[in-house]
Protein backbone atom coordinates (compact mmCIF):
# COMPACT_ATOMS: atom_id res chain seq x y z
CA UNK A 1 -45.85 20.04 -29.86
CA UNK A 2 -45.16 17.17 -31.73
CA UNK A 3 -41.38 16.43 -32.34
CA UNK A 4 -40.21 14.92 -35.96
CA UNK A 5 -37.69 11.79 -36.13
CA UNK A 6 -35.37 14.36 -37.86
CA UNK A 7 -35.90 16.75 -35.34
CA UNK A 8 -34.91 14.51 -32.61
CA UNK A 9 -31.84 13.30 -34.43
CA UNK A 10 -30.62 16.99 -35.31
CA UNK A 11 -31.47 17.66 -31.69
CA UNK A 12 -29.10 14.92 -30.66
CA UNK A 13 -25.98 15.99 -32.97
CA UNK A 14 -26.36 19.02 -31.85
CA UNK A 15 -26.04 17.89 -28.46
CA UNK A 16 -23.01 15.79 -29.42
CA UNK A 17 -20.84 18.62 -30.81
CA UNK A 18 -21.73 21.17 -27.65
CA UNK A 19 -20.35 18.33 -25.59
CA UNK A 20 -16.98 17.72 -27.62
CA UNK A 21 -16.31 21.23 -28.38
């Protein structure tokens, strides 16, 4: 499936607040 420059960014935040909370 192809994977959107937003998607990848949200994907990435996302990751970024899991790993500070």
């Amino acid at each position: 499936s192809k994977e959107t420059m937003s998607d990848k960014i949200k994907r990435l935040i996302l990751n970024d607040c899991e790993k500070i909370s």
